[in-house]
PDB file of N, CA and C in Angstrom:
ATOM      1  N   UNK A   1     123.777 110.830  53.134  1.00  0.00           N
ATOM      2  CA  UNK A   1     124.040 112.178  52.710  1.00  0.00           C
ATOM      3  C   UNK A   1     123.461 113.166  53.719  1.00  0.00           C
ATOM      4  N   UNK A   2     121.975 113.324  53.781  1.00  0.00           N
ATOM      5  CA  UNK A   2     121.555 114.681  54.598  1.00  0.00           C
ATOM      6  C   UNK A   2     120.405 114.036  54.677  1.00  0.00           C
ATOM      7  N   UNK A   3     119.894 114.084  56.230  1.00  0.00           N
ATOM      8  CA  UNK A   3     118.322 114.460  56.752  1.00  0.00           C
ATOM      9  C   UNK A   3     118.150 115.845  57.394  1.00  0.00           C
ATOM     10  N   UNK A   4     116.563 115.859  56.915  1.00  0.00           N
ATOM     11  CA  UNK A   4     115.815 116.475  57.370  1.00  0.00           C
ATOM     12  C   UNK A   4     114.868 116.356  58.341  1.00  0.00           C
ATOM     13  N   UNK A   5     114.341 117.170  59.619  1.00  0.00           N
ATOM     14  CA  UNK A   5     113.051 116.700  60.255  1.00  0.00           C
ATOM     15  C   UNK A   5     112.005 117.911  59.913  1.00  0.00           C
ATOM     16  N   UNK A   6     110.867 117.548  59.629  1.00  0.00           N
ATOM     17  CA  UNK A   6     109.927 118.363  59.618  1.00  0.00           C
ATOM     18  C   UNK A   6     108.957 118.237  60.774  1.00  0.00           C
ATOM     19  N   UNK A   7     108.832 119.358  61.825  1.00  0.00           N
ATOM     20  CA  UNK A   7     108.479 119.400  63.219  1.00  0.00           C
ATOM     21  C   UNK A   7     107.306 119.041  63.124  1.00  0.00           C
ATOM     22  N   UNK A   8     106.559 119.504  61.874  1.00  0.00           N
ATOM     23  CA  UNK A   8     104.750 119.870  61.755  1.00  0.00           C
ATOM     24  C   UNK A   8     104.289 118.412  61.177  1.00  0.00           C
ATOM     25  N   UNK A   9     104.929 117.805  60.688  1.00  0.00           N
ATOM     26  CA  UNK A   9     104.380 116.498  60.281  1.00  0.00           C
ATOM     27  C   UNK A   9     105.113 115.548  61.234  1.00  0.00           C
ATOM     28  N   UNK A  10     106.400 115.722  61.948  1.00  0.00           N
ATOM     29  CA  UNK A  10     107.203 115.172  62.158  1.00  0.00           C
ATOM     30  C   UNK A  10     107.714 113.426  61.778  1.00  0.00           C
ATOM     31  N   UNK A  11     108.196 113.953  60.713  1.00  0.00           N
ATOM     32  CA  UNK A  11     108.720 112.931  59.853  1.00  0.00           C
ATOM     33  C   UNK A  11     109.978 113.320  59.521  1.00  0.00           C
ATOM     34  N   UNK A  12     110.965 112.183  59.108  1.00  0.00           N
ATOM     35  CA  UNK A  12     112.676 112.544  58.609  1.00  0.00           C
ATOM     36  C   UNK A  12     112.714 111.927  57.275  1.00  0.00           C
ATOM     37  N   UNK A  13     113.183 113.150  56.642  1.00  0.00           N
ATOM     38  CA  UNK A  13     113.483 112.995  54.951  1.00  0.00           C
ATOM     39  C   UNK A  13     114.754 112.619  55.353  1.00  0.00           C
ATOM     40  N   UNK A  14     115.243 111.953  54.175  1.00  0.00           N
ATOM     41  CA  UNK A  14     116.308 111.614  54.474  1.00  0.00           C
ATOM     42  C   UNK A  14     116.963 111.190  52.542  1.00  0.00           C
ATOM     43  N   UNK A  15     117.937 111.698  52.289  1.00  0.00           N
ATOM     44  CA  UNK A  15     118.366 111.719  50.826  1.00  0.00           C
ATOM     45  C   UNK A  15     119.881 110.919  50.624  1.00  0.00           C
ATOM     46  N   UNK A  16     119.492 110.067  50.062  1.00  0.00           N
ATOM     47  CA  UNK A  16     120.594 109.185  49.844  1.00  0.00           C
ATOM     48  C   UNK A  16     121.496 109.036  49.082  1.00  0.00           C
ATOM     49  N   UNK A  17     121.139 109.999  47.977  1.00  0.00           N
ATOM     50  CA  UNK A  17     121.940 110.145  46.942  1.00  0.00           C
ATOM     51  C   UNK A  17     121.945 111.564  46.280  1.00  0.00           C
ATOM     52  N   UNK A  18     122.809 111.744  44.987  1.00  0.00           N
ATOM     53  CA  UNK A  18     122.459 112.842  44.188  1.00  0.00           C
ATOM     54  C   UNK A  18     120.975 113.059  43.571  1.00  0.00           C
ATOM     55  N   UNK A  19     120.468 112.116  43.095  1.00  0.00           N
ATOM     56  CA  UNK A  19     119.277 112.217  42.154  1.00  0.00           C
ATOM     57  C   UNK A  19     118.083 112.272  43.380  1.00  0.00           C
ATOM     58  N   UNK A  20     118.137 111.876  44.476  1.00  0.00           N
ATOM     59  CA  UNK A  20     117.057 111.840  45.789  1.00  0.00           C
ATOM     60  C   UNK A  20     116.959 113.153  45.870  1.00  0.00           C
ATOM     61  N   UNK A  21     118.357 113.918  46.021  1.00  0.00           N
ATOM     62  CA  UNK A  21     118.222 115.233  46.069  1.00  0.00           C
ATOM     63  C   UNK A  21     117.320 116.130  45.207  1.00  0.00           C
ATOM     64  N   UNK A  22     117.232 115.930  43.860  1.00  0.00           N
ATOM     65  CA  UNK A  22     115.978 116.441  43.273  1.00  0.00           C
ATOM     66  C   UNK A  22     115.416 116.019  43.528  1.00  0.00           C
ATOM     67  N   UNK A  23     114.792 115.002  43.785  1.00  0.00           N
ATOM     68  CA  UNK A  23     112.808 114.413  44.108  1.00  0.00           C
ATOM     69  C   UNK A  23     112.590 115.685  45.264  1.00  0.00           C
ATOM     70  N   UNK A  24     113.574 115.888  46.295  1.00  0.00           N
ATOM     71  CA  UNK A  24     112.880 116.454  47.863  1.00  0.00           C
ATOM     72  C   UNK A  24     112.518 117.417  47.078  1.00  0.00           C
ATOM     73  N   UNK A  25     111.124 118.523  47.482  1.00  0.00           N
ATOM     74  CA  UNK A  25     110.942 119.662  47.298  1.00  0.00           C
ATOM     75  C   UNK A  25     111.700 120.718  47.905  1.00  0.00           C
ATOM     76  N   UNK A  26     111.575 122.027  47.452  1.00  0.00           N
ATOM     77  CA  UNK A  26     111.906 122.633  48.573  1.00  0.00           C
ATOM     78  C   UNK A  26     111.364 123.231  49.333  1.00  0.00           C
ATOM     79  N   UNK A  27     109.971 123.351  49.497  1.00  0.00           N
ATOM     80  CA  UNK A  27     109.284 123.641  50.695  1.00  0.00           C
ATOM     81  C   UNK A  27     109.095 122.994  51.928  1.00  0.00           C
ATOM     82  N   UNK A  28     109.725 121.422  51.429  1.00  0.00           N
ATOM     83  CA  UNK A  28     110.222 120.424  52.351  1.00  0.00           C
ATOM     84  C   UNK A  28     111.797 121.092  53.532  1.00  0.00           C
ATOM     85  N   UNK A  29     112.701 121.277  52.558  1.00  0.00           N
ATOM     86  CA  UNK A  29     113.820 121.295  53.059  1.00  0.00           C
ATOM     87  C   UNK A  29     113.785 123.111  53.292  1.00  0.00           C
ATOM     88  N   UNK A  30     112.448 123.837  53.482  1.00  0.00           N
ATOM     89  CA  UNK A  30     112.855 125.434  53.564  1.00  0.00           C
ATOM     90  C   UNK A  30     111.786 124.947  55.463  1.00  0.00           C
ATOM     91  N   UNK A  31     111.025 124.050  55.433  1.00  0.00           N
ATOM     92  CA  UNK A  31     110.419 124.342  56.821  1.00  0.00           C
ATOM     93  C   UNK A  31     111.007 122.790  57.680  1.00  0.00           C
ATOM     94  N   UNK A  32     112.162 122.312  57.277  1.00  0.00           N
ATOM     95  CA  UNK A  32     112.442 121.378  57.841  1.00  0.00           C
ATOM     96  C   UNK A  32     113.769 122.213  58.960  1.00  0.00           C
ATOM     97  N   UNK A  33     114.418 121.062  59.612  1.00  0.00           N
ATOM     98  CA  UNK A  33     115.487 121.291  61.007  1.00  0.00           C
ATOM     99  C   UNK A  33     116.793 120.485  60.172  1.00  0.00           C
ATOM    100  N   UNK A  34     117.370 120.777  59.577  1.00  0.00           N
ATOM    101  CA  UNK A  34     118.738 120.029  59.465  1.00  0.00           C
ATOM    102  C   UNK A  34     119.339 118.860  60.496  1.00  0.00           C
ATOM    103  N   UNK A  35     119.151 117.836  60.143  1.00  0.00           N
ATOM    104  CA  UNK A  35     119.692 116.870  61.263  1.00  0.00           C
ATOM    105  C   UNK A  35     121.467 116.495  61.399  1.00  0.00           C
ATOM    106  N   UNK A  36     121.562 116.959  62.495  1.00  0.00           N
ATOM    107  CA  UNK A  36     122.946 116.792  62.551  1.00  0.00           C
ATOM    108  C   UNK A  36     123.522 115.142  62.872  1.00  0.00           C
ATOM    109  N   UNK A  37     124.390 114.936  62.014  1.00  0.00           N
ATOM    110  CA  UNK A  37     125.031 113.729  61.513  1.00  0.00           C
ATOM    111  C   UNK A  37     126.082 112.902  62.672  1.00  0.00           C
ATOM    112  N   UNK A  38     126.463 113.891  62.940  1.00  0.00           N
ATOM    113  CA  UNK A  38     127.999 113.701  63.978  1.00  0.00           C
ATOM    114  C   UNK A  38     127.695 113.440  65.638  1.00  0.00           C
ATOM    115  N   UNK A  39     127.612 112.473  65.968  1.00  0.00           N
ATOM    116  CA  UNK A  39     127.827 111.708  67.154  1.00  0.00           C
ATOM    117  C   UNK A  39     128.478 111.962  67.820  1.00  0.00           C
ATOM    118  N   UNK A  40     129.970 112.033  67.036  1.00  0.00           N
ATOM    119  CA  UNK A  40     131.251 111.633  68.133  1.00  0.00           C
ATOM    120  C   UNK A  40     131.996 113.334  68.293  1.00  0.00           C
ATOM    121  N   UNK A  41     131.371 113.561  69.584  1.00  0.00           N
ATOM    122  CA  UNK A  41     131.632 114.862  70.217  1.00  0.00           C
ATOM    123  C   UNK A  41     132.648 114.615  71.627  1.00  0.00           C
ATOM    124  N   UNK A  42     133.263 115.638  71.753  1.00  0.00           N
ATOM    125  CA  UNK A  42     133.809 115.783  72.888  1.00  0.00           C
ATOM    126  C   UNK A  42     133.037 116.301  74.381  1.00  0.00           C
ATOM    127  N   UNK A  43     131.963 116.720  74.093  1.00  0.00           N
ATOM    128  CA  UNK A  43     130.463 116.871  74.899  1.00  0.00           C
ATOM    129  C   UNK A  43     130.246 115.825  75.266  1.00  0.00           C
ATOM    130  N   UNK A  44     129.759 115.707  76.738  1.00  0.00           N
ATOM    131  CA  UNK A  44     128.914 114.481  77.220  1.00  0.00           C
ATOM    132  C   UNK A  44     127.783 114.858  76.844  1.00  0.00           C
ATOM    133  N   UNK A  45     127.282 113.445  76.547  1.00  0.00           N
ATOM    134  CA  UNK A  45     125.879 113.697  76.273  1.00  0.00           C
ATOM    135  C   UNK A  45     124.527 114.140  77.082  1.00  0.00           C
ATOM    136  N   UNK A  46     123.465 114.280  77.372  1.00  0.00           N
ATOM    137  CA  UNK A  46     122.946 114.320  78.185  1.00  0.00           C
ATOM    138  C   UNK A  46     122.099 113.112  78.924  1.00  0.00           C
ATOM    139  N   UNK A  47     121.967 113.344  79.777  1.00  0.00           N
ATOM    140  CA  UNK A  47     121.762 112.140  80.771  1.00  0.00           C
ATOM    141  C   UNK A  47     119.491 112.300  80.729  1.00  0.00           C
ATOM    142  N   UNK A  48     119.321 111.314  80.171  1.00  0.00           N
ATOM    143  CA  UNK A  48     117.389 111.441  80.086  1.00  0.00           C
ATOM    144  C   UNK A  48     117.487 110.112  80.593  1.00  0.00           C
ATOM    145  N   UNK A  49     115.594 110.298  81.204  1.00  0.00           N
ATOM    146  CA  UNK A  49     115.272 109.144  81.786  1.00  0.00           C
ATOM    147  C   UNK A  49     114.573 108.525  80.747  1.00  0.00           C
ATOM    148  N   UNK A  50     114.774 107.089  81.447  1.00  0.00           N
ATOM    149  CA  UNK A  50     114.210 106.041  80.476  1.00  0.00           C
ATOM    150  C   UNK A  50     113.179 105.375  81.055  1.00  0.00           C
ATOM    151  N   UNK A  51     112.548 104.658  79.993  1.00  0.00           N
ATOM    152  CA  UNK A  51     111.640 103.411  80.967  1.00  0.00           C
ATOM    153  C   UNK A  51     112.219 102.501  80.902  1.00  0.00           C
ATOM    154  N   UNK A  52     111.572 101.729  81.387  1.00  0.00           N
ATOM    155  CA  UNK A  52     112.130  99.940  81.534  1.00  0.00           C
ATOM    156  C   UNK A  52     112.080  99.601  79.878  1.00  0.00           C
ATOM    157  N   UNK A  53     112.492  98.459  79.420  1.00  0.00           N
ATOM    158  CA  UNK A  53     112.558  97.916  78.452  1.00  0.00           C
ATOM    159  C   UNK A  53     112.235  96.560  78.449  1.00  0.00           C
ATOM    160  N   UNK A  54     110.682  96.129  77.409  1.00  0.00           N
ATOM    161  CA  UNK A  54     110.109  95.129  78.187  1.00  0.00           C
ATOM    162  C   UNK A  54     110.323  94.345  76.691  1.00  0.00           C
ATOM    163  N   UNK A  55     110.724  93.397  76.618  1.00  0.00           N
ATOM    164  CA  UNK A  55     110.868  92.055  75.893  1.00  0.00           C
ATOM    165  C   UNK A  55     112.035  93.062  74.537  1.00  0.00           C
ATOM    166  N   UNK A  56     111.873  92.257  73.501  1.00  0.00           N
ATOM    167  CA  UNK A  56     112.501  92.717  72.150  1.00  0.00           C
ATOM    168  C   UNK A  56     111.332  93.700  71.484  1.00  0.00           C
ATOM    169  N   UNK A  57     110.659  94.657  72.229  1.00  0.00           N
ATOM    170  CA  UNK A  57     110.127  95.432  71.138  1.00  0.00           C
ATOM    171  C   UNK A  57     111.201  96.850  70.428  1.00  0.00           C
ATOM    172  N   UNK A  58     110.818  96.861  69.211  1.00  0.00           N
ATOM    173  CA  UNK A  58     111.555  97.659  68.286  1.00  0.00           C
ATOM    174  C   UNK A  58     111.406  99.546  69.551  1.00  0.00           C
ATOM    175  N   UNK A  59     113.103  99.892  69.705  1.00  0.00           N
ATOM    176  CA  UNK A  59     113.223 101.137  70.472  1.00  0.00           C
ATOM    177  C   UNK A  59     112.509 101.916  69.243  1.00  0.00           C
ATOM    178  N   UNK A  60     111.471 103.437  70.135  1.00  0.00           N
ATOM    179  CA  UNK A  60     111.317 104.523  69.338  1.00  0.00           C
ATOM    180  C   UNK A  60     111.861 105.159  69.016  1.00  0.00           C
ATOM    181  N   UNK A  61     112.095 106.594  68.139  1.00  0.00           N
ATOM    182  CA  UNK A  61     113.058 106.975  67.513  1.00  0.00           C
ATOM    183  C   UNK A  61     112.442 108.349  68.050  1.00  0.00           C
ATOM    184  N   UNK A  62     113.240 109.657  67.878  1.00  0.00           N
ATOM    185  CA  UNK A  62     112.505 110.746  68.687  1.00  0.00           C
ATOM    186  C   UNK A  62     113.946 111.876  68.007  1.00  0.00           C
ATOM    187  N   UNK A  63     113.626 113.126  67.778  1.00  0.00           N
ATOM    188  CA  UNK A  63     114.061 114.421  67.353  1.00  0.00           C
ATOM    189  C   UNK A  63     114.271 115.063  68.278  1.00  0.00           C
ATOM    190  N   UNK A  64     115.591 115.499  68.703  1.00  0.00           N
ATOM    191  CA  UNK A  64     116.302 116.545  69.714  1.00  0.00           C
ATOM    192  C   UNK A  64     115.701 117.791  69.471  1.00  0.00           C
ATOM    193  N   UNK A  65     115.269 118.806  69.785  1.00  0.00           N
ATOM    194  CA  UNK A  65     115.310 119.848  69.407  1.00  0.00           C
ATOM    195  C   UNK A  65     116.390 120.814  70.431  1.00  0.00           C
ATOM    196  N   UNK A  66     116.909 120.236  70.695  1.00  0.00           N
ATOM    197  CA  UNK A  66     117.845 121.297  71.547  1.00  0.00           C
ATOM    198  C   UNK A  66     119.252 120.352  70.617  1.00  0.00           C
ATOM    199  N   UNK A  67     120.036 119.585  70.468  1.00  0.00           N
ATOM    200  CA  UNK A  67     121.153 119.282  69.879  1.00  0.00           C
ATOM    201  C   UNK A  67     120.402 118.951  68.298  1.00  0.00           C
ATOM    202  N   UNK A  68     119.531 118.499  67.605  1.00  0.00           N
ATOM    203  CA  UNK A  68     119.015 118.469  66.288  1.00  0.00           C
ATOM    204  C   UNK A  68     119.891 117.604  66.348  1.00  0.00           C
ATOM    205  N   UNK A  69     119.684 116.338  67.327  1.00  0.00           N
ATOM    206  CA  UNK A  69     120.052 114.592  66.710  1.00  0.00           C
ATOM    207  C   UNK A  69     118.751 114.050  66.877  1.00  0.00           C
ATOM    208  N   UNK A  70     118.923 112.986  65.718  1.00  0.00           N
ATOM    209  CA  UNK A  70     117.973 111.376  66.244  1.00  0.00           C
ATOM    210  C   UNK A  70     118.792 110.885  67.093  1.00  0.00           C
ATOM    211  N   UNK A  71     117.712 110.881  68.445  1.00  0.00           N
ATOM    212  CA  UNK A  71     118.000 109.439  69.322  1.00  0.00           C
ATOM    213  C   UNK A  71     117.196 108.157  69.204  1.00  0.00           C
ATOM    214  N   UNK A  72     117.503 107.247  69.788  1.00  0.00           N
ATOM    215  CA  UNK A  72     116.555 106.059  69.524  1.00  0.00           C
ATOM    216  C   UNK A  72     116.694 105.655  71.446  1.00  0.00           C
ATOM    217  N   UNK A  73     115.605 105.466  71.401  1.00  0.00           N
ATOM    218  CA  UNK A  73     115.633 104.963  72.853  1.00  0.00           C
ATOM    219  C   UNK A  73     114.165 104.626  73.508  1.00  0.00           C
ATOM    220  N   UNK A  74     113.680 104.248  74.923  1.00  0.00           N
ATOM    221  CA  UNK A  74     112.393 104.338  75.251  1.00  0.00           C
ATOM    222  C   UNK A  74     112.414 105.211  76.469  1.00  0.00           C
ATOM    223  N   UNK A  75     112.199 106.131  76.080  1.00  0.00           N
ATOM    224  CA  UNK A  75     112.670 107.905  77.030  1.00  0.00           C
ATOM    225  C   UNK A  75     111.026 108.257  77.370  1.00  0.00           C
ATOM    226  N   UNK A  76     111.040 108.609  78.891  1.00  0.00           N
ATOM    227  CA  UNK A  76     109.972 108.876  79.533  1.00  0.00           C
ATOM    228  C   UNK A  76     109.752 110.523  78.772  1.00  0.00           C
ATOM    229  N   UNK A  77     108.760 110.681  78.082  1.00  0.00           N
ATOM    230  CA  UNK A  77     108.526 111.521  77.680  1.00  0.00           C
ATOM    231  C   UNK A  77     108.251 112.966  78.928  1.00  0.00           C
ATOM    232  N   UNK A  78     107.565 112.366  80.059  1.00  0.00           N
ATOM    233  CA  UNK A  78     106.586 113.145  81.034  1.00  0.00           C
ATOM    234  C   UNK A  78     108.063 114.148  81.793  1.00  0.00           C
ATOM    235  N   UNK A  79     108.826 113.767  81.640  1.00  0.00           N
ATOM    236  CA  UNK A  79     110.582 114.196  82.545  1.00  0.00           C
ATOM    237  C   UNK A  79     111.292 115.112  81.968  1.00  0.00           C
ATOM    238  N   UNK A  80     111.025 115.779  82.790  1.00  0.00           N
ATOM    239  CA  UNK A  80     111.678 117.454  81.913  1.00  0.00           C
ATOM    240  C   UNK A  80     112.864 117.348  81.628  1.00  0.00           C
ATOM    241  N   UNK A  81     113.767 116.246  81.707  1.00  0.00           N
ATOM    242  CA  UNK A  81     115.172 116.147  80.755  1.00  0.00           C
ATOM    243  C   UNK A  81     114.422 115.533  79.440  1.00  0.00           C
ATOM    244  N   UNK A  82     113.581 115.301  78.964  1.00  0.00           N
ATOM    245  CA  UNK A  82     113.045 114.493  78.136  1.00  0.00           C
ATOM    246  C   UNK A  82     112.319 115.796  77.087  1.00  0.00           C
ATOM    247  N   UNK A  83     112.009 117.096  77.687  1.00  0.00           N
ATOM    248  CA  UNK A  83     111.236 117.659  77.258  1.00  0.00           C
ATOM    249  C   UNK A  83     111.994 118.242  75.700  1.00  0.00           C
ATOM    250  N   UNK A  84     112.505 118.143  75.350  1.00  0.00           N
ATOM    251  CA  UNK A  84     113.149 118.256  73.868  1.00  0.00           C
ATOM    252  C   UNK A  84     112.588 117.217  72.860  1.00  0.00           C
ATOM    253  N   UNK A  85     112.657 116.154  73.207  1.00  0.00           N
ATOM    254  CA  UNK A  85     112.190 115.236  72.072  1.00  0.00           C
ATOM    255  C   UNK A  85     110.680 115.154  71.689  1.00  0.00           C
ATOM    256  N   UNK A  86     111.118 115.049  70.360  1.00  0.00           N
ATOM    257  CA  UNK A  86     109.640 115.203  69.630  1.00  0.00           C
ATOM    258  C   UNK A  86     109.451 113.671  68.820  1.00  0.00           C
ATOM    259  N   UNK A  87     108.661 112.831  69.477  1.00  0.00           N
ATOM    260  CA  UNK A  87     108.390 111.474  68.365  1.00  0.00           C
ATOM    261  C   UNK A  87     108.620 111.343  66.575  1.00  0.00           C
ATOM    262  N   UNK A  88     109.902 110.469  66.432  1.00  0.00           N
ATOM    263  CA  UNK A  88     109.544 110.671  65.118  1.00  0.00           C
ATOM    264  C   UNK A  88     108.344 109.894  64.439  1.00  0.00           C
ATOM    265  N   UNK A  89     107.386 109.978  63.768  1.00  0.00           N
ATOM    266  CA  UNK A  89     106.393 109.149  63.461  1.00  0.00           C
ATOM    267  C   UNK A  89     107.088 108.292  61.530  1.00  0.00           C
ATOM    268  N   UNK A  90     107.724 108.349  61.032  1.00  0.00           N
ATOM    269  CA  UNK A  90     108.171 107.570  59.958  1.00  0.00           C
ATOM    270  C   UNK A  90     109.194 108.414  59.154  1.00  0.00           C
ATOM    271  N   UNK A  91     110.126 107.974  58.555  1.00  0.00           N
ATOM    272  CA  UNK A  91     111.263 108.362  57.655  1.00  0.00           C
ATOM    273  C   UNK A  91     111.042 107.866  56.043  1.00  0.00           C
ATOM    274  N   UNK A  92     111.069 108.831  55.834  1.00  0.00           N
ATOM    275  CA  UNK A  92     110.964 108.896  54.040  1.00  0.00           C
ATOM    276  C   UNK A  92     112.471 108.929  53.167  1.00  0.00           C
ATOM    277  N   UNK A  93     113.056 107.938  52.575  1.00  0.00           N
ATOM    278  CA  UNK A  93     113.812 108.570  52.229  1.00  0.00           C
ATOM    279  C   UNK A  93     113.668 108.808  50.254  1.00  0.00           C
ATOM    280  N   UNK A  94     114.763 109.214  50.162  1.00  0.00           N
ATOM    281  CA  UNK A  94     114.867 109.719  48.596  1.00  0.00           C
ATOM    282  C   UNK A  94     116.025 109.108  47.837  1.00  0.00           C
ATOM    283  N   UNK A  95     116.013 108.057  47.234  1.00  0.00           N
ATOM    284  CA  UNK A  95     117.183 107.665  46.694  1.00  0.00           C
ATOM    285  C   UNK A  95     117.012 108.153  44.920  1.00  0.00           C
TER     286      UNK A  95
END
């Protein structure tokens, strides 16, 4: 249905249903970023650097603040194409 990121805790609500929708507060969803859903754009995406990728560890997950997508990737944070993303630290959701 709909996520949320909240910058200050940075965490993603995330509501899965009708009834999830009441549990969220709304002081949750009044200081959160609307996460946009839709992928499939006619925009290229932007091009960020990565690091290497060393064995099967689980990719991090990280908040656009310039397009307001989750990416998942292992993105050199220090690289000013990089400088938008904000670590997500855990997802809550609400069913």
């Amino acid at each position: 249905m709909s996520k949320f990121f909240d910058p200050r805790t940075r965490k993603v609500h995330s509501i899965d249903s009708y009834a999830g929708a009441l549990k969220i507060s709304k002081e949750i969803v009044e200081a959160s970023i609307k996460v946009k859903e839709n992928k499939d754009s006619l925009v290229s995406p932007k091009l960020r650097r990565s690091n290497a990728v060393m064995g099967c560890m689980a990719l991090p997950v990280f908040f656009s603040k310039e397009d307001h997508q989750i990416h998942t990737g292992n993105f050199n944070l220090s690289c000013a194409s990089n400088a938008d993303l904000i670590p997500i630290t855990s997802t809550i959701t609400y069913k």
